[in-house]
C-alpha atoms as a PDB file:
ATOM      1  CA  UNK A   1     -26.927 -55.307  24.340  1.00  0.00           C
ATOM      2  CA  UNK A   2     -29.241 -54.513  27.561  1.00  0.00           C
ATOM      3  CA  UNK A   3     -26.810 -56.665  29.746  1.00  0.00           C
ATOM      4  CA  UNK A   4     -23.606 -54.585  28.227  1.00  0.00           C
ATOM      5  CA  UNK A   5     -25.229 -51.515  28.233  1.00  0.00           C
ATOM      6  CA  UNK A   6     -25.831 -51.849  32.062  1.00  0.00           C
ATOM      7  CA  UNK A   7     -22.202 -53.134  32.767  1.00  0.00           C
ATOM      8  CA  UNK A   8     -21.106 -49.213  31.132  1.00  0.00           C
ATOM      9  CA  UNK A   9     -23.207 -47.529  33.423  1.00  0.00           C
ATOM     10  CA  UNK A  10     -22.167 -49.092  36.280  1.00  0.00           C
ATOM     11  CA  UNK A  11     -19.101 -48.581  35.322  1.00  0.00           C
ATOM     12  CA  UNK A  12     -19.537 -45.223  34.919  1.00  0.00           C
ATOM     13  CA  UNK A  13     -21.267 -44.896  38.457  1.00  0.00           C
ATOM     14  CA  UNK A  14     -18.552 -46.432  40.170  1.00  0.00           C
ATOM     15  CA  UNK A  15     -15.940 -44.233  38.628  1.00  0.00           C
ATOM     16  CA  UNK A  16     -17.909 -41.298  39.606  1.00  0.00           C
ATOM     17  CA  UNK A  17     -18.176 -42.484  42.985  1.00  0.00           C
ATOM     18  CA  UNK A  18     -14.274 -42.853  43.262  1.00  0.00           C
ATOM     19  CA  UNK A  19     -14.110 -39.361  41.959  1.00  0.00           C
ATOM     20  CA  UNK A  20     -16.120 -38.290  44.844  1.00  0.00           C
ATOM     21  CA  UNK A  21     -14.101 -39.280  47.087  1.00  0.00           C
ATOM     22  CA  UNK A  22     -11.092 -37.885  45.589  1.00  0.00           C
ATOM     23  CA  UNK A  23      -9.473 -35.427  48.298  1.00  0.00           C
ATOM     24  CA  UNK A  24      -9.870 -30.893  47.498  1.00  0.00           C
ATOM     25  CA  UNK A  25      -7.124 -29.580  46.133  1.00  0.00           C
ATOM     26  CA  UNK A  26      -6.443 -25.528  47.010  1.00  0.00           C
ATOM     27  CA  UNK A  27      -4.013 -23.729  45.683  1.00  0.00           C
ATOM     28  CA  UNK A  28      -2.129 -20.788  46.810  1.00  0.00           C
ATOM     29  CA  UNK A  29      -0.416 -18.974  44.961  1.00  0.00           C
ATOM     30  CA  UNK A  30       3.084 -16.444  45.969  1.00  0.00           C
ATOM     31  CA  UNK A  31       4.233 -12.928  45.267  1.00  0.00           C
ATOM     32  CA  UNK A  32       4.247 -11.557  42.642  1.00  0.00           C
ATOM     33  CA  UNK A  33       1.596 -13.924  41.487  1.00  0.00           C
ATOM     34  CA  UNK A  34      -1.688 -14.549  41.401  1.00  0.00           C
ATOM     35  CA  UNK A  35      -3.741 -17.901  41.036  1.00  0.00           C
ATOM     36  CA  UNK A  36      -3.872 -17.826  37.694  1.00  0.00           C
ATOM     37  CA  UNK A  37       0.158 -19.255  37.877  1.00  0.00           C
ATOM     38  CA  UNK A  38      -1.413 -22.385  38.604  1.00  0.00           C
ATOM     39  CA  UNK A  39      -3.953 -22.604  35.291  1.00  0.00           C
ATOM     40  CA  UNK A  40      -1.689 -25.450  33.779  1.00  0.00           C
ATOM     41  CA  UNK A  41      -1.660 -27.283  36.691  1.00  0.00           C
ATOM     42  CA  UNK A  42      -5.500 -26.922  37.702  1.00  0.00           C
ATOM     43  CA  UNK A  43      -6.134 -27.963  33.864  1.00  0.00           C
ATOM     44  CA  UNK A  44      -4.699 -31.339  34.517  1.00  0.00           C
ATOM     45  CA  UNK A  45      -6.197 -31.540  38.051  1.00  0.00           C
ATOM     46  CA  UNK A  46      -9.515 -31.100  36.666  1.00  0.00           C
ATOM     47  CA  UNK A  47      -8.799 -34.057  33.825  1.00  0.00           C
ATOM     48  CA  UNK A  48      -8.532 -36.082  36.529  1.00  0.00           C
ATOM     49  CA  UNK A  49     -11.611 -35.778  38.717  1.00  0.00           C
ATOM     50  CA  UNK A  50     -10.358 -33.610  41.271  1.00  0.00           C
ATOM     51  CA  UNK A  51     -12.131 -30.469  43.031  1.00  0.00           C
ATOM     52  CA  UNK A  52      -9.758 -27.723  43.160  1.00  0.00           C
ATOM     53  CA  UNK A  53      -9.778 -24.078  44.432  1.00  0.00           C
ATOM     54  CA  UNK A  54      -7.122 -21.286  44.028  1.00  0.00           C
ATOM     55  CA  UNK A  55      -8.385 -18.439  45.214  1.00  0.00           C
ATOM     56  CA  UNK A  56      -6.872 -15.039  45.656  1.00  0.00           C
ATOM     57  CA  UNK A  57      -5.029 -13.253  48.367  1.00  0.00           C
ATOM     58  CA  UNK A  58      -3.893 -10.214  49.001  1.00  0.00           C
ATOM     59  CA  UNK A  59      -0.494 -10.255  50.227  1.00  0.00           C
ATOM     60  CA  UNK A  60      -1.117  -7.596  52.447  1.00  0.00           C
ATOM     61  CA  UNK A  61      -0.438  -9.110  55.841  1.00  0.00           C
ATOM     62  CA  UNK A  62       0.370 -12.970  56.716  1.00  0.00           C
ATOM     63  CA  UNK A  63      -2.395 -12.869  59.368  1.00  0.00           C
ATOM     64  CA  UNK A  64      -5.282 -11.809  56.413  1.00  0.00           C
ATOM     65  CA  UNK A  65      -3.616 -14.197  54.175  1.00  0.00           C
ATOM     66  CA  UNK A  66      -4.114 -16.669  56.971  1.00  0.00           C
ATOM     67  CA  UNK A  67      -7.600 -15.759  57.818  1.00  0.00           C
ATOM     68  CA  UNK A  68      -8.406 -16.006  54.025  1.00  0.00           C
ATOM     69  CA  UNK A  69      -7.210 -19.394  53.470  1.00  0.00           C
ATOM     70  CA  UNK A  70      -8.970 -20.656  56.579  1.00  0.00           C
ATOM     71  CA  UNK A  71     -12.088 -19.317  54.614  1.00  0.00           C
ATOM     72  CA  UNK A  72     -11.549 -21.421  51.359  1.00  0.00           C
ATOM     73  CA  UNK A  73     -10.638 -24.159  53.640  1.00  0.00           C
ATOM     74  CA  UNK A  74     -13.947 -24.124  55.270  1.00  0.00           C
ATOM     75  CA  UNK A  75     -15.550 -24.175  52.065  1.00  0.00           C
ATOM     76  CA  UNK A  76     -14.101 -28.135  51.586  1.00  0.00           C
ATOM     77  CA  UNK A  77     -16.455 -30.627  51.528  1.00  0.00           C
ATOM     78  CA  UNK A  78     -13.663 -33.134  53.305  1.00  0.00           C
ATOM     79  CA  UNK A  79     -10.242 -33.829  53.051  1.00  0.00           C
ATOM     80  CA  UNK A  80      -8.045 -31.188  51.264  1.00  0.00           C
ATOM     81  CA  UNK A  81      -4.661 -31.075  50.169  1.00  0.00           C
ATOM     82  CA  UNK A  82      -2.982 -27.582  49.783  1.00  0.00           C
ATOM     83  CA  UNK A  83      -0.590 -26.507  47.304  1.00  0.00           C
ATOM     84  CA  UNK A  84       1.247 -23.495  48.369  1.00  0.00           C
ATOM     85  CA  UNK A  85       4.217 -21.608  46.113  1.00  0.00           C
ATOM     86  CA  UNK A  86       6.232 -19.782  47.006  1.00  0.00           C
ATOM     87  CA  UNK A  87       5.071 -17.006  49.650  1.00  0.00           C
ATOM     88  CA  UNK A  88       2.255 -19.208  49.537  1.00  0.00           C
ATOM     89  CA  UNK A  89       4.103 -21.890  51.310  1.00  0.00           C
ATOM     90  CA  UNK A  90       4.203 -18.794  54.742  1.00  0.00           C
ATOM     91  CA  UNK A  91       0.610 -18.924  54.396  1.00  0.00           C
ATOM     92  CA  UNK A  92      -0.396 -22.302  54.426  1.00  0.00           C
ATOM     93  CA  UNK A  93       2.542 -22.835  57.409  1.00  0.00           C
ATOM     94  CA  UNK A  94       0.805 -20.423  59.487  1.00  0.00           C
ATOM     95  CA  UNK A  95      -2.236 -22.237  59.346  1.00  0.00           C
ATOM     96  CA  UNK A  96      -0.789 -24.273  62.464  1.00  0.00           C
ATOM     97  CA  UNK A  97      -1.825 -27.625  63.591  1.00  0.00           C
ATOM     98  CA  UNK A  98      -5.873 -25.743  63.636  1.00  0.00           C
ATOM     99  CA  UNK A  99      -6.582 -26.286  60.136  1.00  0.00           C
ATOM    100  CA  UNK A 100     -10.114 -27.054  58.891  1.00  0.00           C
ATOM    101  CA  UNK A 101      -9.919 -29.953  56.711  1.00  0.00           C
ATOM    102  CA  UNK A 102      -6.534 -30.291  55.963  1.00  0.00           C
ATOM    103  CA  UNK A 103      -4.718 -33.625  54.829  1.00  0.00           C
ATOM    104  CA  UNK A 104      -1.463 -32.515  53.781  1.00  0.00           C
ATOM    105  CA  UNK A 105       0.752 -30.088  52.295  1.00  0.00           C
ATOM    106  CA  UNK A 106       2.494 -29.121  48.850  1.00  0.00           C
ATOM    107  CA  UNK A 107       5.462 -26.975  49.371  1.00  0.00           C
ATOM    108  CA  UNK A 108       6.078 -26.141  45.577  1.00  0.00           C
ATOM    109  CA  UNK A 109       9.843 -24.114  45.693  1.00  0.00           C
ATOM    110  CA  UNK A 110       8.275 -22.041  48.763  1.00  0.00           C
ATOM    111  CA  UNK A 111       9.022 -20.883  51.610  1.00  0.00           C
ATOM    112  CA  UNK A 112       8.793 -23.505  54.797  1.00  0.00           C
ATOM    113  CA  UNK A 113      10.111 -21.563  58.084  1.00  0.00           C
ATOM    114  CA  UNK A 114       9.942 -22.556  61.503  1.00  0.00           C
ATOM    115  CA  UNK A 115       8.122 -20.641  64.561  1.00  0.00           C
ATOM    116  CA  UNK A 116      10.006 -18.131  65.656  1.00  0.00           C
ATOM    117  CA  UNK A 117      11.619 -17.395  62.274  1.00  0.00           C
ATOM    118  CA  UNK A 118      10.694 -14.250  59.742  1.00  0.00           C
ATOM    119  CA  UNK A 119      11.529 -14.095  56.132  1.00  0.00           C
ATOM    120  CA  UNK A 120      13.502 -10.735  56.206  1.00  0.00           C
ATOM    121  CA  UNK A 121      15.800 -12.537  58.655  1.00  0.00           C
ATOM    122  CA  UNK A 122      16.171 -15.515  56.113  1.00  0.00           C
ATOM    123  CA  UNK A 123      17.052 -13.181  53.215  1.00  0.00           C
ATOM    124  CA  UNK A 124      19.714 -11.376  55.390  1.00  0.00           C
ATOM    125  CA  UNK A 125      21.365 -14.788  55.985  1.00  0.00           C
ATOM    126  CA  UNK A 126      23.013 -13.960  52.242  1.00  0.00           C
ATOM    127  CA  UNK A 127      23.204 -11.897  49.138  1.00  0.00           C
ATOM    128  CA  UNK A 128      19.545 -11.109  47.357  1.00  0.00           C
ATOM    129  CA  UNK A 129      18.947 -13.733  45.094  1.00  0.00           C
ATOM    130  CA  UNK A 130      18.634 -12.227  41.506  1.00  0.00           C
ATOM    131  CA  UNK A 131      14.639 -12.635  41.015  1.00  0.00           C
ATOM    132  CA  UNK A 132      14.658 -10.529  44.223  1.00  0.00           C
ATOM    133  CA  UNK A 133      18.054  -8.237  43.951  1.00  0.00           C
ATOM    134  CA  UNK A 134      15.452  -4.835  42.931  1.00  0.00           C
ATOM    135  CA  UNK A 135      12.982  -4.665  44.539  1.00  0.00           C
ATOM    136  CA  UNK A 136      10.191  -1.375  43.578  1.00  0.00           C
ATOM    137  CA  UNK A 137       8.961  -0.241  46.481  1.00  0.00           C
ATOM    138  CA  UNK A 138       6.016   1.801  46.368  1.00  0.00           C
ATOM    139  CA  UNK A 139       4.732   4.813  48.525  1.00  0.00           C
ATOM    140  CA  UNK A 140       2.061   2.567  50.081  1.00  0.00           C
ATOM    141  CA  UNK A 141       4.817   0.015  51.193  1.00  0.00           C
ATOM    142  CA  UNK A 142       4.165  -2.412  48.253  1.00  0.00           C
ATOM    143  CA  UNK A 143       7.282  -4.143  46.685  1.00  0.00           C
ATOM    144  CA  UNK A 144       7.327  -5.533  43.019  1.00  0.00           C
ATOM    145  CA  UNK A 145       9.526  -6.980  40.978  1.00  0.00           C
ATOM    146  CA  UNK A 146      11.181  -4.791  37.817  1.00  0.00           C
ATOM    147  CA  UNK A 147      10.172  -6.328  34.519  1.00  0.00           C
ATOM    148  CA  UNK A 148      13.632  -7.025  33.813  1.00  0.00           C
ATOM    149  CA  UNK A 149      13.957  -9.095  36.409  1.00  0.00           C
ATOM    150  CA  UNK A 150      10.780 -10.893  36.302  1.00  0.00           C
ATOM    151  CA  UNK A 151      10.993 -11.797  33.246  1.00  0.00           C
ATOM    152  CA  UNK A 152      14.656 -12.784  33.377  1.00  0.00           C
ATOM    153  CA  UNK A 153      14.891 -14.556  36.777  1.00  0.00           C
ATOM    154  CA  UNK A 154      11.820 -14.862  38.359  1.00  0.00           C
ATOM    155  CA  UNK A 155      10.398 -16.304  35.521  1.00  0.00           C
ATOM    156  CA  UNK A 156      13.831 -17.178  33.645  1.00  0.00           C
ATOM    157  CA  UNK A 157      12.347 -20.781  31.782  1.00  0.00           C
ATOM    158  CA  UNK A 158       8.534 -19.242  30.965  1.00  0.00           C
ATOM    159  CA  UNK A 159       8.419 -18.230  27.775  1.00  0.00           C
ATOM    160  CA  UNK A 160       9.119 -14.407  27.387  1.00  0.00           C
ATOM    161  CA  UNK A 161       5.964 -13.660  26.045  1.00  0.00           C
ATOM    162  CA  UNK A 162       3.729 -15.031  28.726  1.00  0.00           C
ATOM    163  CA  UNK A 163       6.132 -14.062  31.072  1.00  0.00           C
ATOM    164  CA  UNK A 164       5.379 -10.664  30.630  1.00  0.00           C
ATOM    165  CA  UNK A 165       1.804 -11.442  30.474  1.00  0.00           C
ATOM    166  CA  UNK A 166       2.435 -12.606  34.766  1.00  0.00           C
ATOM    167  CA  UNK A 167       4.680  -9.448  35.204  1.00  0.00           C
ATOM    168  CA  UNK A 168       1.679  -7.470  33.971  1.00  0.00           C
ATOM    169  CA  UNK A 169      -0.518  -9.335  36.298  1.00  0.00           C
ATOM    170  CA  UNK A 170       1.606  -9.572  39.258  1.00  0.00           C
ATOM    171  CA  UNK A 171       0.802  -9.237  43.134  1.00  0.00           C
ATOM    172  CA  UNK A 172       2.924  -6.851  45.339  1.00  0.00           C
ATOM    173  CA  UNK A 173       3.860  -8.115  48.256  1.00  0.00           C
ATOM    174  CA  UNK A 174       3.748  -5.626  51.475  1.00  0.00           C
ATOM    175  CA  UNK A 175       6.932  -5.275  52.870  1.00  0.00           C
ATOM    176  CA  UNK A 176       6.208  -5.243  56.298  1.00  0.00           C
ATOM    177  CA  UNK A 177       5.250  -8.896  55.636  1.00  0.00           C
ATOM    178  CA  UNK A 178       9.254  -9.488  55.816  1.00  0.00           C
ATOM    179  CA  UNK A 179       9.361  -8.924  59.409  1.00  0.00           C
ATOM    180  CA  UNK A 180       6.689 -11.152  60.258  1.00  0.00           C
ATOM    181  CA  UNK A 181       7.315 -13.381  62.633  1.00  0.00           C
ATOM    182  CA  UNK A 182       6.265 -17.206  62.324  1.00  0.00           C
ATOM    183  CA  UNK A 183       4.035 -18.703  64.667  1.00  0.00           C
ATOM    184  CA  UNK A 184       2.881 -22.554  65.243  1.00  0.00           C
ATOM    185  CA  UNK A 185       3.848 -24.411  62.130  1.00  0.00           C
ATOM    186  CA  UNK A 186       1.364 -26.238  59.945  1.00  0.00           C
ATOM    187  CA  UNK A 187       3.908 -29.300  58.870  1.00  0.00           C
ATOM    188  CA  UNK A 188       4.678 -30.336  62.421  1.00  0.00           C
ATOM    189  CA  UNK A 189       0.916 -31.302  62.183  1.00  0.00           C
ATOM    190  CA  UNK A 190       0.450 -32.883  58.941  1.00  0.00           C
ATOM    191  CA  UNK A 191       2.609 -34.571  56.264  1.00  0.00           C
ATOM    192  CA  UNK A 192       4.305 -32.392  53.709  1.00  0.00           C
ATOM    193  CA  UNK A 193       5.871 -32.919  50.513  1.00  0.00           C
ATOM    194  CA  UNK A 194       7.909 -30.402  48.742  1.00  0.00           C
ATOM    195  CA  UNK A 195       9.352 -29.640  44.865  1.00  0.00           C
ATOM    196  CA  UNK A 196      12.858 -28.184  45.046  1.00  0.00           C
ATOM    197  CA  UNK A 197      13.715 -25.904  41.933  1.00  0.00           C
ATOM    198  CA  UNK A 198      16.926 -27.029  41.009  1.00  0.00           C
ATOM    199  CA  UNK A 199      17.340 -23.243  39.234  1.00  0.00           C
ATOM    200  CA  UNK A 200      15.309 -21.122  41.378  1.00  0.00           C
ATOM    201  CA  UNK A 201      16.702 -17.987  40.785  1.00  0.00           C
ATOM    202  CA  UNK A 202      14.283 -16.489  43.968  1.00  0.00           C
ATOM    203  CA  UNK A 203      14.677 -19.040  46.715  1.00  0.00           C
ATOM    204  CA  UNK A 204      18.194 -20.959  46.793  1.00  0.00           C
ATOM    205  CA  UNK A 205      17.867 -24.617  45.987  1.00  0.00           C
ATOM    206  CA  UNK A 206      19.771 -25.333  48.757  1.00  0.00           C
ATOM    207  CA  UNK A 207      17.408 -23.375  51.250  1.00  0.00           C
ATOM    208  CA  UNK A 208      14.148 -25.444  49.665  1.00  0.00           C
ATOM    209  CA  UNK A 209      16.415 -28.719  50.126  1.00  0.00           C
ATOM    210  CA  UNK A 210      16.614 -27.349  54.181  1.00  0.00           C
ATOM    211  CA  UNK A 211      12.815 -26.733  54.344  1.00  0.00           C
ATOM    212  CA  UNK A 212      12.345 -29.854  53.053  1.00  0.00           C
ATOM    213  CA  UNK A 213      14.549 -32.261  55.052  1.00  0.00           C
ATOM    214  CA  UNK A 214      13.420 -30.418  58.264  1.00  0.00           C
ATOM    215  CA  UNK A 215       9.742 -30.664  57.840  1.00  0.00           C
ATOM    216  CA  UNK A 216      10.635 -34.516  56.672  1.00  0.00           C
ATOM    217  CA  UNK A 217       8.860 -33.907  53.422  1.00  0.00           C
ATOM    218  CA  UNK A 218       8.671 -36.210  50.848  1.00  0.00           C
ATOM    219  CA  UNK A 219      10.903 -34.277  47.935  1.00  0.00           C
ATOM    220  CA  UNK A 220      11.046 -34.551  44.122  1.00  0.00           C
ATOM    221  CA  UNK A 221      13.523 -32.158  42.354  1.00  0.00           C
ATOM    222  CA  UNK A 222      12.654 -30.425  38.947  1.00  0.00           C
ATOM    223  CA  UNK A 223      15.121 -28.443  36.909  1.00  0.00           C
ATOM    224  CA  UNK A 224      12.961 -25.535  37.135  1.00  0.00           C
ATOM    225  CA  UNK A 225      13.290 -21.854  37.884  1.00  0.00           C
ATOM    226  CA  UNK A 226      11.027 -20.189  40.374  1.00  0.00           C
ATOM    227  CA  UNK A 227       7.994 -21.456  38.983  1.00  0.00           C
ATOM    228  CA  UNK A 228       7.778 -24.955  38.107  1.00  0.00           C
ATOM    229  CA  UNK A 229       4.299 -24.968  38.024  1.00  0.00           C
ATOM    230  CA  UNK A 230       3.935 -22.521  34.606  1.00  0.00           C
ATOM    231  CA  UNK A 231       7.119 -24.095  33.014  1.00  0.00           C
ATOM    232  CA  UNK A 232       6.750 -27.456  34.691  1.00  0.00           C
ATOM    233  CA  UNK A 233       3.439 -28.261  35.435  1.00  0.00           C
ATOM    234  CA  UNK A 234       3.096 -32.135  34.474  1.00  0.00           C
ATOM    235  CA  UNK A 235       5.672 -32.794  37.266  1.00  0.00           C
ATOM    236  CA  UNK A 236       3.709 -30.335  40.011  1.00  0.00           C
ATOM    237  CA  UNK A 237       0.164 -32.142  39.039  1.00  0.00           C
ATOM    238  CA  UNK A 238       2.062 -35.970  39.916  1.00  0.00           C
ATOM    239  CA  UNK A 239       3.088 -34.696  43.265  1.00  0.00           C
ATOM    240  CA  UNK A 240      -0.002 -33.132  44.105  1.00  0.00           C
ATOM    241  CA  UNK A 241      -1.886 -36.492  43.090  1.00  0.00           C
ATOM    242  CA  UNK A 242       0.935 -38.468  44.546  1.00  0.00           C
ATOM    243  CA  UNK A 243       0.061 -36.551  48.260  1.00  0.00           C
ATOM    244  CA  UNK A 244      -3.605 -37.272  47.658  1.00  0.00           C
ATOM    245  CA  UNK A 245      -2.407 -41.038  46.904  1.00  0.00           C
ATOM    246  CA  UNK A 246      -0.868 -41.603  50.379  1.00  0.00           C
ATOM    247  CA  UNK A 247      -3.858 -39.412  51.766  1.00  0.00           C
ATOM    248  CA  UNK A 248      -6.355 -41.673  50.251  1.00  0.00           C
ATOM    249  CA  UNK A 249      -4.032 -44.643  51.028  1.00  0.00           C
ATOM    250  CA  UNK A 250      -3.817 -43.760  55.265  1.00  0.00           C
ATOM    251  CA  UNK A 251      -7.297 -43.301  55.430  1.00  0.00           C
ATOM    252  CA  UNK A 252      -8.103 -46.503  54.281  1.00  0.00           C
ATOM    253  CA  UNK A 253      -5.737 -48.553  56.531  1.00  0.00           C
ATOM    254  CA  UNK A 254      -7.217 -46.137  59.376  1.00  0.00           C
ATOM    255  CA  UNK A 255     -10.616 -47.633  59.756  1.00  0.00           C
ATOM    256  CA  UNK A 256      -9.014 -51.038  59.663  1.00  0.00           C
ATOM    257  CA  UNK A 257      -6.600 -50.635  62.059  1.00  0.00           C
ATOM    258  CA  UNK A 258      -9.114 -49.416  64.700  1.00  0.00           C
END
C-alpha cells in the first residue's frame, strides 16, 4: 500500500513537472472584441496544464497595442506562444523579430500583413466584406459594428443570443488605425501557424489562405465564420497545443544538437 501509494505521488510530481514546463499561452483578442472571445478556448487551455493570459487592449493605436502586448509578454516566465485574432493578428505582427519571450505565433482568421503594408489599403483592394460593409463611426473617431451586422456576419455561426451578448461588449476600433502602416514583421522571425475561416464573412478566406502561405504557416481550415474560436473552439485549442508541440519538440533537439 506504502510502495503504491508512493508510485501515485511520483506520478503526480512528474506530471506537474511536465506541466511546468509547458510553454505561456497569450491571447489577443480583435475588434470588436474583447478577451473574453477567447473564454471557451482558455477553458480547455487551462484543462490541460497550460498558463495562459488574454489581456485587454485598447484598440486605440497599433503602436499602444504594441507596447501593451510587449508588457504581458514580459510578464512570461519563458517560452510563450501567442494567439492573435483577428486585428489581433496586426498586433502581435508588429511585435517584430524584438519580442520578449516569444516561441511562435497563432494567426486565428487575422490579419498577417507585410512591412510596408496598411490595412485600409488591403480593404480597398475590393468590396467591404459584409461583417464590415457599415461601419458606425463615432465623433471621437471610433468605428463599430451595427448590431445587425454583428450579429448576422461577424458573428453569423454564434448563437444569436450570445452573439448579442459580444455586440454588447464589443471594442471599437479607431479608425485612424486603418492607415497604419506596418513595420518589421514578427513571422519572418518566428514560426507561425494560422486557422483559415472557410466562411469568414470579415476577412476573405482567400486573403487568410495568402497570409498564410506567405508567412509559410502551418494552416488548418475550419468551416467557421469570423470567429472560430466562440463557435469553434475545440479546433483553435489543438492548434494552439499543436504550436506548443513543435515548440516543446525544437527545444529539445536544440540542446542535443549543440
Amino acid at each position: 500500500m506504502r510502495r503504491t501509494a508512493a508510485k501515485g505521488a511520483l506520478r503526480n510530481q512528474l506530471e506537474e513537472f511536465e506541466m511546468s514546463k509547458l510553454p505561456n499561452i497569450v491571447l489577443v483578442h480583435g475588434a470588436w472584441a474583447d478577451g473574453s472571445s477567447w473564454s471557451a478556448v482558455i477553458e480547455r487551455l487551462q484543462r490541460d496544464g497550460f498558463n495562459v493570459t488574454a489581456p485587454q487592449f485598447a484598440l486605440t493605436k497599433l503602436s499602444d497595442d504594441v507596447a501593451r502586448l510587449r508588457e504581458v509578454l514580459a510578464r512570461q516566465n519563458g517560452p510563450t506562444i501567442v494567439a492573435g485574432h483577428s486585428y489581433g493578428g496586426q498586433i502581435m505582427t508588429a511585435l517584430g523579430k524584438d519580442a520578449t519571450n516569444v516561441a511562435g505565433l497563432v494567426y486565428v482568421a487575422a490579419f498577417g500583413l507585410d512591412q510596408g503594408e496598411s490595412l485600409g489599403a488591403l480593404l480597398a483592394q475590393g468590396p467591404p466584406s459584409p461583417a464590415i460593409a457599415h461601419l458606425d463611426i463615432d465623433k471621437q473617431g471610433y468605428a463599430w459594428l451595427p448590431e445587425d451586422d454583428f450579429v448576422s456576419h461577424f458573428a453569423g455561426d454564434v448563437d444569436p443570443v450570445k452573439a448579442k451578448v459580444m455586440f454588447a461588449a464589443q471594442q471599437p476600433l479607431a479608425v485612424s488605425t486603418f492607415g497604419e502602416l506596418m513595420g518589421e514583421v514578427a513571422w519572418k522571425s518566428f514560426p507561425s501557424w494560422y486557422l483559415v475561416a472557410q466562411s469568414d464573412e470579415a476577412i476573405p478566406a482567400d486573403a487568410e489562405r495568402l497570409f498564410a502561405k506567405r508567412m509559410g504557416a502551418t494552416v488548418v481550415e475550419v468551416n467557421s465564420n469570423h470567429l472560430p474560436m466562440v463557435s469553434h473552439p475545440a479546433e483553435v485549442a489543438d492548434l494552439i497545443e499543436s504550436a506548443t508541440e513543435k515548440i516543446q519538440q525544437a527545444d529539445a533537439v536544440s540542446p542535443a544538437s549543440r
